[in-house]
PDB file of N, CA and C in Angstrom:
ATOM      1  N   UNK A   1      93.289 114.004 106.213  1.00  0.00           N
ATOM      2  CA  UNK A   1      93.141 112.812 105.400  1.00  0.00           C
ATOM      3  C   UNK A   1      94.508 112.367 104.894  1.00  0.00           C
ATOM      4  N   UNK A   2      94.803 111.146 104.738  1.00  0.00           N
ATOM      5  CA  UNK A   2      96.052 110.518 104.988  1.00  0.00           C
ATOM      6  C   UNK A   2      95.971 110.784 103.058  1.00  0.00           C
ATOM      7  N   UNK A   3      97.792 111.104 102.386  1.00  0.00           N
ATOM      8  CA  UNK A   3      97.259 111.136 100.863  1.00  0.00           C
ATOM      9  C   UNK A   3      97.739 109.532 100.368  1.00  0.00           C
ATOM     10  N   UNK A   4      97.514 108.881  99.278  1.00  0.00           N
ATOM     11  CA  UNK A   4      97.371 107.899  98.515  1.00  0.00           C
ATOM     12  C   UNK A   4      98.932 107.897  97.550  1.00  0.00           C
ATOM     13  N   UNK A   5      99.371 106.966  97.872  1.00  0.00           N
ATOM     14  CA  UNK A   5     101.012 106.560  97.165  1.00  0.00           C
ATOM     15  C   UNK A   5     100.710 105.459  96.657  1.00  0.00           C
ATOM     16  N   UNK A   6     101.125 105.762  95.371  1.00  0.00           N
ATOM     17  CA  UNK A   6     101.334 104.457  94.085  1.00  0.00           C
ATOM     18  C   UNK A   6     102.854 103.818  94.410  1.00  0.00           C
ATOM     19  N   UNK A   7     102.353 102.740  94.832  1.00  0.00           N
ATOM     20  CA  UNK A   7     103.181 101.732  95.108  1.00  0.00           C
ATOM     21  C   UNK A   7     103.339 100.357  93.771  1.00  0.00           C
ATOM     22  N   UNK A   8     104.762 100.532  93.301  1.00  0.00           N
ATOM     23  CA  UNK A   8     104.548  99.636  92.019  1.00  0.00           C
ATOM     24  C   UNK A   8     105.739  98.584  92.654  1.00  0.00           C
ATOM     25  N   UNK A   9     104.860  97.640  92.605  1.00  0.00           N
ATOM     26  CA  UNK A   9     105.968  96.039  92.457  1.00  0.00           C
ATOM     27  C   UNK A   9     105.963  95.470  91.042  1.00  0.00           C
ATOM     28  N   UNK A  10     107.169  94.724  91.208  1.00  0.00           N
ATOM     29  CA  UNK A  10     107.443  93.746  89.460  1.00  0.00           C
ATOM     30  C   UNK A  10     108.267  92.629  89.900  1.00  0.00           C
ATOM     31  N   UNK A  11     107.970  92.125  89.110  1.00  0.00           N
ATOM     32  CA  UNK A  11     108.880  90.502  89.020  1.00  0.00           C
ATOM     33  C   UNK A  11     108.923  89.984  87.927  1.00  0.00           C
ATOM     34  N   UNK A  12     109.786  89.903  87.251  1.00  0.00           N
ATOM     35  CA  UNK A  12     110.497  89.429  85.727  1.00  0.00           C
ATOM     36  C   UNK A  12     110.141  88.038  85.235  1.00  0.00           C
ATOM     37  N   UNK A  13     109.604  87.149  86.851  1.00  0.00           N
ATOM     38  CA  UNK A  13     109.109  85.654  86.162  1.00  0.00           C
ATOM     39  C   UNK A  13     107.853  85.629  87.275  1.00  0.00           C
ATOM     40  N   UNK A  14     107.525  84.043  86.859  1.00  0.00           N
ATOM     41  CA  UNK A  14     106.505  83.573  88.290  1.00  0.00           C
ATOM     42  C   UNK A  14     107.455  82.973  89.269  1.00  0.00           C
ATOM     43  N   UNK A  15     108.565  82.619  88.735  1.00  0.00           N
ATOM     44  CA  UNK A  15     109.567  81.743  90.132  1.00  0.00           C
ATOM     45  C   UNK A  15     110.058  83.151  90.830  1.00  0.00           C
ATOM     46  N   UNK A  16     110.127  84.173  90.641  1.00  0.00           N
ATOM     47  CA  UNK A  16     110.690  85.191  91.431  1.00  0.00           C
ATOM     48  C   UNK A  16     109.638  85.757  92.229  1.00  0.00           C
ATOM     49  N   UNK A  17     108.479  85.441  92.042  1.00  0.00           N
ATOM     50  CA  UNK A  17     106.932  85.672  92.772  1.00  0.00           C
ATOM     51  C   UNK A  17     107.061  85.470  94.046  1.00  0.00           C
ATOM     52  N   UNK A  18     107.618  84.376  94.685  1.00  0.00           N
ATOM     53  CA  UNK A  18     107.875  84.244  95.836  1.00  0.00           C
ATOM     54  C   UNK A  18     108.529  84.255  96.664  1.00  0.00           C
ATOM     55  N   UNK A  19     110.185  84.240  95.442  1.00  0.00           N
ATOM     56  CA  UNK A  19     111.489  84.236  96.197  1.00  0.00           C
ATOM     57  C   UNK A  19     111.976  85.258  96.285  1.00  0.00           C
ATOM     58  N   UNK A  20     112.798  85.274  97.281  1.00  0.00           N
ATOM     59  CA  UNK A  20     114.453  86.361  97.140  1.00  0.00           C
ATOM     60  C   UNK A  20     113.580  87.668  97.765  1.00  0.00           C
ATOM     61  N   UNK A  21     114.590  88.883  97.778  1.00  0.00           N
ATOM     62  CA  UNK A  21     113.977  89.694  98.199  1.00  0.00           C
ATOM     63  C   UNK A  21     112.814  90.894  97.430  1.00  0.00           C
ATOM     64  N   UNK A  22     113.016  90.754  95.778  1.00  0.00           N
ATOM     65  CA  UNK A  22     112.192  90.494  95.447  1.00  0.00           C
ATOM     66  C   UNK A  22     110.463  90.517  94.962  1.00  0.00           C
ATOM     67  N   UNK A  23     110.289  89.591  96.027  1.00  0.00           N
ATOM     68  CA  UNK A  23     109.275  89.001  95.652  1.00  0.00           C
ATOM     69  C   UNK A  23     108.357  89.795  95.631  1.00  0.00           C
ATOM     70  N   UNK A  24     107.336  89.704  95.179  1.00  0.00           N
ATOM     71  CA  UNK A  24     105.913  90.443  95.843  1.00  0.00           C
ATOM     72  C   UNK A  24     105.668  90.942  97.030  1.00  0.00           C
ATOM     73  N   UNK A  25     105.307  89.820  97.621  1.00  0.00           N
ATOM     74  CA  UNK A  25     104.761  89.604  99.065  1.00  0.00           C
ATOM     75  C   UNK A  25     106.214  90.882  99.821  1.00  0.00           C
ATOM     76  N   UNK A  26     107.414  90.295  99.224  1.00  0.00           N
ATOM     77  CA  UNK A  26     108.679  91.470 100.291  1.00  0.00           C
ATOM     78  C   UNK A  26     108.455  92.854  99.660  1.00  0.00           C
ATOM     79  N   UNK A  27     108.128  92.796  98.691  1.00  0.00           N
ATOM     80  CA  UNK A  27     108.047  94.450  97.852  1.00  0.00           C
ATOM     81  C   UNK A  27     107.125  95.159  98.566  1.00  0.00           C
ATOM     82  N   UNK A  28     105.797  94.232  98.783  1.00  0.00           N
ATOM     83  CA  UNK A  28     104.728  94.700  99.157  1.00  0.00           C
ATOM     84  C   UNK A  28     104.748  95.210 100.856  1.00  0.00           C
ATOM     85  N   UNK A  29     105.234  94.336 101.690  1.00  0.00           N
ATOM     86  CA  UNK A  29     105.845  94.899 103.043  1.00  0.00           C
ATOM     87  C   UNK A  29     106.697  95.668 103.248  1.00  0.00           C
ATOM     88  N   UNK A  30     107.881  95.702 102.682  1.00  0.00           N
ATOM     89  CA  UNK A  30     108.428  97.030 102.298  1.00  0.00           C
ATOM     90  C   UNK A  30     107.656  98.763 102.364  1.00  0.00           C
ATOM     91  N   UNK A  31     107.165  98.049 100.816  1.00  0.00           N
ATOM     92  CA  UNK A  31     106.539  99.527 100.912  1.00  0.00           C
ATOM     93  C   UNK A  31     105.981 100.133 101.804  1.00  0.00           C
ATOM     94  N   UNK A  32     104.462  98.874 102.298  1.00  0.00           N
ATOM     95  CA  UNK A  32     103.643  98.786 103.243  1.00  0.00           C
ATOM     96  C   UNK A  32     104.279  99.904 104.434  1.00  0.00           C
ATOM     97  N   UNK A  33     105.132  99.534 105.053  1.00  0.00           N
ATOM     98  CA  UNK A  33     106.071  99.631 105.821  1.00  0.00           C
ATOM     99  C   UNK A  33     106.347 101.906 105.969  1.00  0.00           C
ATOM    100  N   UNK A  34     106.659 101.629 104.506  1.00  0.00           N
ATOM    101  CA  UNK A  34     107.196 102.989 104.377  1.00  0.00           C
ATOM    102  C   UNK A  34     105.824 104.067 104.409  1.00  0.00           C
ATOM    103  N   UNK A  35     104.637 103.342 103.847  1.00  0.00           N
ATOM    104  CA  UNK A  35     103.605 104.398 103.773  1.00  0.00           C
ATOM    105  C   UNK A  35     103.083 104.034 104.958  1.00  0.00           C
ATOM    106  N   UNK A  36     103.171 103.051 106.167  1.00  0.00           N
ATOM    107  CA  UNK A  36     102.744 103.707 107.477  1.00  0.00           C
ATOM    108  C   UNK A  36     103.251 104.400 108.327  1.00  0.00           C
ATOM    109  N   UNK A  37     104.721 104.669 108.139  1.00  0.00           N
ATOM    110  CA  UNK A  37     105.613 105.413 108.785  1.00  0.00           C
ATOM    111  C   UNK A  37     104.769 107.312 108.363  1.00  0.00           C
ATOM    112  N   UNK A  38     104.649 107.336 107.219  1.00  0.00           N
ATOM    113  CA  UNK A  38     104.387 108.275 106.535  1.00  0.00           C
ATOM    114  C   UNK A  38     102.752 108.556 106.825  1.00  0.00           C
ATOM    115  N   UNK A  39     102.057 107.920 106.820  1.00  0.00           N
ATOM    116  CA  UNK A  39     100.461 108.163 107.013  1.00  0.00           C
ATOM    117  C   UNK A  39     100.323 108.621 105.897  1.00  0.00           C
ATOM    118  N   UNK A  40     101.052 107.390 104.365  1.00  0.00           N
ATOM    119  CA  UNK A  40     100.293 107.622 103.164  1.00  0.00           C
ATOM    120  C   UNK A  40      99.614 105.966 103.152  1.00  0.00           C
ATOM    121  N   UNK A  41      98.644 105.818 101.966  1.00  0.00           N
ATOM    122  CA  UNK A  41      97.794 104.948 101.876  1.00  0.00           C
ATOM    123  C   UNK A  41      98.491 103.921 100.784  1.00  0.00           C
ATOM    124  N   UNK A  42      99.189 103.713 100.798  1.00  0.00           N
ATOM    125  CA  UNK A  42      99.189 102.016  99.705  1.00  0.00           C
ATOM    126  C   UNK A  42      98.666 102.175  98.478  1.00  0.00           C
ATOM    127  N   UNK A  43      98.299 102.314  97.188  1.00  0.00           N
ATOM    128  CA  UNK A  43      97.687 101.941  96.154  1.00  0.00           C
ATOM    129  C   UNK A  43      98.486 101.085  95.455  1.00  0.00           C
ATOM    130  N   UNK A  44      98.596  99.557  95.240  1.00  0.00           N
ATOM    131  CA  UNK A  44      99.311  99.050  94.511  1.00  0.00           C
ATOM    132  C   UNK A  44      99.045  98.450  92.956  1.00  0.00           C
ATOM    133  N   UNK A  45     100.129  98.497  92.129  1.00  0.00           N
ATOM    134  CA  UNK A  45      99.814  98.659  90.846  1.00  0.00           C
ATOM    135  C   UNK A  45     101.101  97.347  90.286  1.00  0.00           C
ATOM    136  N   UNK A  46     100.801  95.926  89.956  1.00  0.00           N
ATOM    137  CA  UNK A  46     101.861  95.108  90.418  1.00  0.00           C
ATOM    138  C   UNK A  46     101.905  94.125  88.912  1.00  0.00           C
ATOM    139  N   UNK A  47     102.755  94.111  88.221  1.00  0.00           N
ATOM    140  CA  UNK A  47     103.356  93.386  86.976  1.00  0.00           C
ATOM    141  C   UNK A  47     104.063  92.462  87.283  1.00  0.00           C
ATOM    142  N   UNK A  48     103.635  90.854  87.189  1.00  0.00           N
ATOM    143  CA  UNK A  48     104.175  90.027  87.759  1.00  0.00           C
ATOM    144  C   UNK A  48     104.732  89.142  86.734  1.00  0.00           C
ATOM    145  N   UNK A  49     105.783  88.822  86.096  1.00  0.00           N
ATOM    146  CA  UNK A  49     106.681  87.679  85.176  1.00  0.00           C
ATOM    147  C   UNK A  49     106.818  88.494  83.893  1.00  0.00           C
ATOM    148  N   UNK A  50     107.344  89.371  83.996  1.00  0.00           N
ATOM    149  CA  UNK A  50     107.376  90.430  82.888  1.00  0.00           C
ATOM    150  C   UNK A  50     108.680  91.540  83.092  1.00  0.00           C
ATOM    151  N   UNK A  51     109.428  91.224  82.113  1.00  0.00           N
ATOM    152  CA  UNK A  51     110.431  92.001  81.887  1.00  0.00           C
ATOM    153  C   UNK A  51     111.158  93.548  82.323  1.00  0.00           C
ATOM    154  N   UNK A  52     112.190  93.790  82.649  1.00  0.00           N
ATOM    155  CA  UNK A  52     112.270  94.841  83.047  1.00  0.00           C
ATOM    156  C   UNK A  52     113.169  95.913  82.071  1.00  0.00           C
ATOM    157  N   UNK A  53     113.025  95.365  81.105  1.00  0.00           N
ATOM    158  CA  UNK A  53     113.333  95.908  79.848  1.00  0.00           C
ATOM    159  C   UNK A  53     113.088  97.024  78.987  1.00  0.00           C
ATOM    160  N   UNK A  54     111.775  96.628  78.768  1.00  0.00           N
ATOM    161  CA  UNK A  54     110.601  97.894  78.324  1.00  0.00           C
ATOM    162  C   UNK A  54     109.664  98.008  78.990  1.00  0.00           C
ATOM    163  N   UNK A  55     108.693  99.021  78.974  1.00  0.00           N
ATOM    164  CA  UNK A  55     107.631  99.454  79.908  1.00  0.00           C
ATOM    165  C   UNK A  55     106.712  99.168  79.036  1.00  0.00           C
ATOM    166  N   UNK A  56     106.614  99.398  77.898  1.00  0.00           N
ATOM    167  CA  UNK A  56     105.428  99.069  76.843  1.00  0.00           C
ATOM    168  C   UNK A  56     104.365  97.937  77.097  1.00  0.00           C
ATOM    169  N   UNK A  57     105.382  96.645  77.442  1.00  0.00           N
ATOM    170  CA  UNK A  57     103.940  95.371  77.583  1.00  0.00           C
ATOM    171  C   UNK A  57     103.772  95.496  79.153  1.00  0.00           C
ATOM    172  N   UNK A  58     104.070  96.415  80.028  1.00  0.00           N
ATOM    173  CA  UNK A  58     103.586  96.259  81.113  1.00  0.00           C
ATOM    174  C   UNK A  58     102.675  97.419  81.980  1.00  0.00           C
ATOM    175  N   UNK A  59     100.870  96.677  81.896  1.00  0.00           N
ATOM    176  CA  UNK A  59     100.220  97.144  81.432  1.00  0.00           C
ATOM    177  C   UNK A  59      99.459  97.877  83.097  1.00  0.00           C
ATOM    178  N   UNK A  60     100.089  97.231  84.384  1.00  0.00           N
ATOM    179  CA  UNK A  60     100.217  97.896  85.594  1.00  0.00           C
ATOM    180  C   UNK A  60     100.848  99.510  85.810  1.00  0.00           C
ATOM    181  N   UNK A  61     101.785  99.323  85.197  1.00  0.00           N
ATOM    182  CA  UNK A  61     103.048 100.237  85.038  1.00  0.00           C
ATOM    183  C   UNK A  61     102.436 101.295  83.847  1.00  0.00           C
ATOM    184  N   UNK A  62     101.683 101.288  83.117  1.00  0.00           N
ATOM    185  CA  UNK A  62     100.979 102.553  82.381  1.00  0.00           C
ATOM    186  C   UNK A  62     100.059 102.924  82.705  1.00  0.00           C
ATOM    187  N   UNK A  63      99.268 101.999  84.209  1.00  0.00           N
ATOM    188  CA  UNK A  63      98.363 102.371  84.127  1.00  0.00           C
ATOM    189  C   UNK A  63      98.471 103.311  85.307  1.00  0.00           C
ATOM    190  N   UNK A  64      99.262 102.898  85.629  1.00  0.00           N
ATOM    191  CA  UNK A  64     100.235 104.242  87.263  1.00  0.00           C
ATOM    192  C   UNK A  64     100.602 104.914  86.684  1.00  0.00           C
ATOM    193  N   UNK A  65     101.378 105.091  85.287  1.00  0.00           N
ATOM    194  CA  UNK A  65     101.760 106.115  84.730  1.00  0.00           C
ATOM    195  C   UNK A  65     100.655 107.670  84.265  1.00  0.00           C
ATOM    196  N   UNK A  66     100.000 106.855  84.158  1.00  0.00           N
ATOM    197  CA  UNK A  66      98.462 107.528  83.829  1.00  0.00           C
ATOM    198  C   UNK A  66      97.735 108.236  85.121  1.00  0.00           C
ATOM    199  N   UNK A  67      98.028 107.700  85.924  1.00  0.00           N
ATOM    200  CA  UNK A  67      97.178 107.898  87.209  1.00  0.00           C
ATOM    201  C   UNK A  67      97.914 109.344  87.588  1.00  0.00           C
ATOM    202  N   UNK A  68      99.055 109.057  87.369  1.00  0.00           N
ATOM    203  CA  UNK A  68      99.803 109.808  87.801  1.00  0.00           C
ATOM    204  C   UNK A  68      99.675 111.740  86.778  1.00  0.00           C
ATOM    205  N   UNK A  69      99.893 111.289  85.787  1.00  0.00           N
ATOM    206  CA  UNK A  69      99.655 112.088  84.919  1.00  0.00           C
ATOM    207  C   UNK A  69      98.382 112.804  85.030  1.00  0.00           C
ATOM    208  N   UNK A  70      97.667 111.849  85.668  1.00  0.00           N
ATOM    209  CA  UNK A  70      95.830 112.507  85.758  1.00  0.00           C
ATOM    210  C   UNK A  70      96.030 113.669  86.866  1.00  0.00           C
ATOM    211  N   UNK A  71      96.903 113.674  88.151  1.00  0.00           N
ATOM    212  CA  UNK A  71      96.850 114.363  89.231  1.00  0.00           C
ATOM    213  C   UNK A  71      96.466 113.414  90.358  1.00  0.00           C
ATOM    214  N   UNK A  72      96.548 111.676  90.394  1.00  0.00           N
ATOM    215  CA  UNK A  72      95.369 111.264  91.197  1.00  0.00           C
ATOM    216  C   UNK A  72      96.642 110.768  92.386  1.00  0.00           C
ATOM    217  N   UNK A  73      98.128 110.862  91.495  1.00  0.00           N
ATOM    218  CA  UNK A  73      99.318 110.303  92.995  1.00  0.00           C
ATOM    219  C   UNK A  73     100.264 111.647  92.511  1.00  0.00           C
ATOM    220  N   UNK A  74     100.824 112.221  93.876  1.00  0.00           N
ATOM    221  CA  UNK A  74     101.501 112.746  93.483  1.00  0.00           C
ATOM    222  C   UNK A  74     103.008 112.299  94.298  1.00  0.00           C
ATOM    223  N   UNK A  75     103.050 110.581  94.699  1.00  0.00           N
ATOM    224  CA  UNK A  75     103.895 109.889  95.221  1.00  0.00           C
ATOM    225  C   UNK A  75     104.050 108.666  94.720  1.00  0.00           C
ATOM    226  N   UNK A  76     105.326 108.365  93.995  1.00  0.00           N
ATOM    227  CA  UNK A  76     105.019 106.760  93.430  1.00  0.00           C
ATOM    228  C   UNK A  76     106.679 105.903  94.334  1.00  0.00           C
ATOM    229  N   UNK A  77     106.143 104.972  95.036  1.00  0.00           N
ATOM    230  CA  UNK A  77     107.047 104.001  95.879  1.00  0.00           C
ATOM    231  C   UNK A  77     107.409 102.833  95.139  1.00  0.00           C
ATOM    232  N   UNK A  78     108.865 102.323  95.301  1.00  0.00           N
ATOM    233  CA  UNK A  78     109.028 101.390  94.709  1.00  0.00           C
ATOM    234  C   UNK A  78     110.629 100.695  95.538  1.00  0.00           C
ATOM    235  N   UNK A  79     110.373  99.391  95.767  1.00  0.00           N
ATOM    236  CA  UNK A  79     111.686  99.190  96.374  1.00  0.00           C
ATOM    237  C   UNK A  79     113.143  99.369  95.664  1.00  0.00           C
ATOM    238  N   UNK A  80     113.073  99.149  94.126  1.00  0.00           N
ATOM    239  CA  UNK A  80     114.590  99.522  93.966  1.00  0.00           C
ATOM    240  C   UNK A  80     114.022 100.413  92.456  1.00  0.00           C
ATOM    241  N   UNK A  81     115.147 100.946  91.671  1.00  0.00           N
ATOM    242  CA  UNK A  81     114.722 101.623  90.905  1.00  0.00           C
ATOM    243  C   UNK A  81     114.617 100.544  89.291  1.00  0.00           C
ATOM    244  N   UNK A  82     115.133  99.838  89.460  1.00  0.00           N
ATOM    245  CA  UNK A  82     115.184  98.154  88.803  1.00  0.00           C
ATOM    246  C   UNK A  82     113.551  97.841  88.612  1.00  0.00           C
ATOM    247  N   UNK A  83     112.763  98.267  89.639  1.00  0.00           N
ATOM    248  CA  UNK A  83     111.597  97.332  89.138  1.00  0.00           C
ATOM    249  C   UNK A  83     110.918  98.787  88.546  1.00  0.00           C
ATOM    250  N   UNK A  84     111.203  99.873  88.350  1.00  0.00           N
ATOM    251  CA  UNK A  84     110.487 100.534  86.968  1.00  0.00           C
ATOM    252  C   UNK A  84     110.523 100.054  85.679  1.00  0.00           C
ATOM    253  N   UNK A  85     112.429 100.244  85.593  1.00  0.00           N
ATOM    254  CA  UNK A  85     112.882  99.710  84.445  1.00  0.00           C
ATOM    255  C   UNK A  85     114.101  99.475  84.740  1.00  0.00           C
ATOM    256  N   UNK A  86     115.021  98.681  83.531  1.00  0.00           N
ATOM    257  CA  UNK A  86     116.229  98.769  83.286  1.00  0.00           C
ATOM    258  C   UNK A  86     116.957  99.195  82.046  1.00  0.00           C
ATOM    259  N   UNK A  87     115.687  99.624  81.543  1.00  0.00           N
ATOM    260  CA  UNK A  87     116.226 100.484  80.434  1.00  0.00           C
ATOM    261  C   UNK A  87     116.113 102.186  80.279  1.00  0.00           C
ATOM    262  N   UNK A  88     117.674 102.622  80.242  1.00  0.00           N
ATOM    263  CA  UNK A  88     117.947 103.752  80.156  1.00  0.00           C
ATOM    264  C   UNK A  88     116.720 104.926  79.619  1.00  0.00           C
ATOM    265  N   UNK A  89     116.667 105.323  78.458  1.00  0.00           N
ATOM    266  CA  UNK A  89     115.513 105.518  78.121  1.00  0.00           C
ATOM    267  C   UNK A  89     114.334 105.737  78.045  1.00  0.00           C
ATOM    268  N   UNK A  90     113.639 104.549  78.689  1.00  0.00           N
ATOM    269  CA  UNK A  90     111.911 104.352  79.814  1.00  0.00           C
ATOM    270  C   UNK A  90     112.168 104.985  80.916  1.00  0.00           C
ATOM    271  N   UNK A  91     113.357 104.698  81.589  1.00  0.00           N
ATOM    272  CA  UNK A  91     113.708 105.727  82.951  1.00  0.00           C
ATOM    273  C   UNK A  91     113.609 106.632  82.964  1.00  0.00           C
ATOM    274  N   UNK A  92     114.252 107.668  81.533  1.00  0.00           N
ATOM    275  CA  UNK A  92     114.538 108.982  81.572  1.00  0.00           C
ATOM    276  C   UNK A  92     112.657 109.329  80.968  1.00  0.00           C
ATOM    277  N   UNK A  93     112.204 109.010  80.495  1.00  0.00           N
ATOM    278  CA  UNK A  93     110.743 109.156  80.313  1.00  0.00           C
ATOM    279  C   UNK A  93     109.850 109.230  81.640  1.00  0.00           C
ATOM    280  N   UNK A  94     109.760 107.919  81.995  1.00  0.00           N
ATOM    281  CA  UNK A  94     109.945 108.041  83.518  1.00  0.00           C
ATOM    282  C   UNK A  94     109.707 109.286  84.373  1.00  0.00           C
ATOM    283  N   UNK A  95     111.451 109.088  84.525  1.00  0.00           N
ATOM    284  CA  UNK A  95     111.454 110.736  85.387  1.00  0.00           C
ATOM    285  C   UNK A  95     110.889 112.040  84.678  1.00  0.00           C
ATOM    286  N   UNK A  96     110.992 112.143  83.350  1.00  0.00           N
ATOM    287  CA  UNK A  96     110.440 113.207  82.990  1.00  0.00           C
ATOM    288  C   UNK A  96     108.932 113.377  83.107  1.00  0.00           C
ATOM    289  N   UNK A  97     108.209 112.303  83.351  1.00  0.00           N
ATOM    290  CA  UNK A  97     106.751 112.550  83.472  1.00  0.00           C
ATOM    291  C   UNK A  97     106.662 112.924  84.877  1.00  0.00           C
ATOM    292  N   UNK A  98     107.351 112.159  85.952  1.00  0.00           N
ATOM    293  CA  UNK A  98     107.250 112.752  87.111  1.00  0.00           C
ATOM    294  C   UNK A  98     106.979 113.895  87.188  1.00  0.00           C
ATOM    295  N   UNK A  99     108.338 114.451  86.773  1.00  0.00           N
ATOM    296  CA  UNK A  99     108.931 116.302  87.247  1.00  0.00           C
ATOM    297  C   UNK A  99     107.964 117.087  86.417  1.00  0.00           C
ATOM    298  N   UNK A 100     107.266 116.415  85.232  1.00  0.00           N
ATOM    299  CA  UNK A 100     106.650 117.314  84.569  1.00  0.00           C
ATOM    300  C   UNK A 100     105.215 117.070  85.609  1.00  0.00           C
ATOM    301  N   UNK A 101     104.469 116.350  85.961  1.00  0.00           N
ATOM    302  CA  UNK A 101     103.439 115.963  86.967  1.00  0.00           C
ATOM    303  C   UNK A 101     103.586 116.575  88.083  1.00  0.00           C
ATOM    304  N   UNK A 102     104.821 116.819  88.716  1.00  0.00           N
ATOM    305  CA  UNK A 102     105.339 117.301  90.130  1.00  0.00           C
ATOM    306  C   UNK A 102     104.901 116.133  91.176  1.00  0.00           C
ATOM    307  N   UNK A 103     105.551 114.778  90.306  1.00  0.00           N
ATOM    308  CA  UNK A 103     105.134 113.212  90.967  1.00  0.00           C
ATOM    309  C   UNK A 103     107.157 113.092  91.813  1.00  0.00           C
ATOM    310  N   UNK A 104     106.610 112.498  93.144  1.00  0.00           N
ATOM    311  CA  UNK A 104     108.024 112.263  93.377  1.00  0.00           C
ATOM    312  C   UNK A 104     108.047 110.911  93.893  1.00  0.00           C
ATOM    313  N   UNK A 105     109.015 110.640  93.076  1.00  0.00           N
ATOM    314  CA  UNK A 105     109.712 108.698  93.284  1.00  0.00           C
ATOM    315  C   UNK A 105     110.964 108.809  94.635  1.00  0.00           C
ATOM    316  N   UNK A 106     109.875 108.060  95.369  1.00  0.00           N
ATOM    317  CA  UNK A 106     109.717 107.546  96.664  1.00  0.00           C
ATOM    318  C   UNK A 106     111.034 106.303  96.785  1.00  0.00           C
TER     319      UNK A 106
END
């Protein structure tokens, strides 16, 4: 049975929704991309016109955090490390829930 990767996209506005590289739709092929190489499954979890600042109002992004924490991914994909966060801090939280989960960022 193929296992299940939390795949998180973000985009900071709605005009970046479609553009640049980016976008959704490219985040989402990307990943796509990487979990068929792999024969993992896609689960996507996607915060769209929302800051990359804090993690707090973004309510995709806790809820993978959670998932994760439950035992239910023990793989989370993401095209750059920018669309977790950009704040120092949430990152290092972040990674510490990983390593404490035994979750690895893909």
């Amino acid at each position: 049975m193929n296992e299940n990767a939390a795949c998180y996209v973000r985009v900071s506005s709605s005009l970046q929704a479609g553009e640049d590289k980016y976008s959704i739709p490219e985040q989402k092929d990307i990943l796509t991309g990487i979990c068929t190489r792999n024969n993992w499954n896609p689960v996507f979890f996607e915060d769209i016109g929302i800051s990359g600042e804090t993690i707090r109002l973004r309510p995709q992004l806790k809820k993978m955090l959670k998932a994760c924490s439950d035992g239910i991914f023990k793989k989370v994909l993401v095209v750059d490390q920018d669309r977790l966060t950009r704040n120092i801090s949430d990152l290092q939280y972040i990674k510490d829930s990983f390593i404490e989960n035994n979750v690895s960022l893909v």
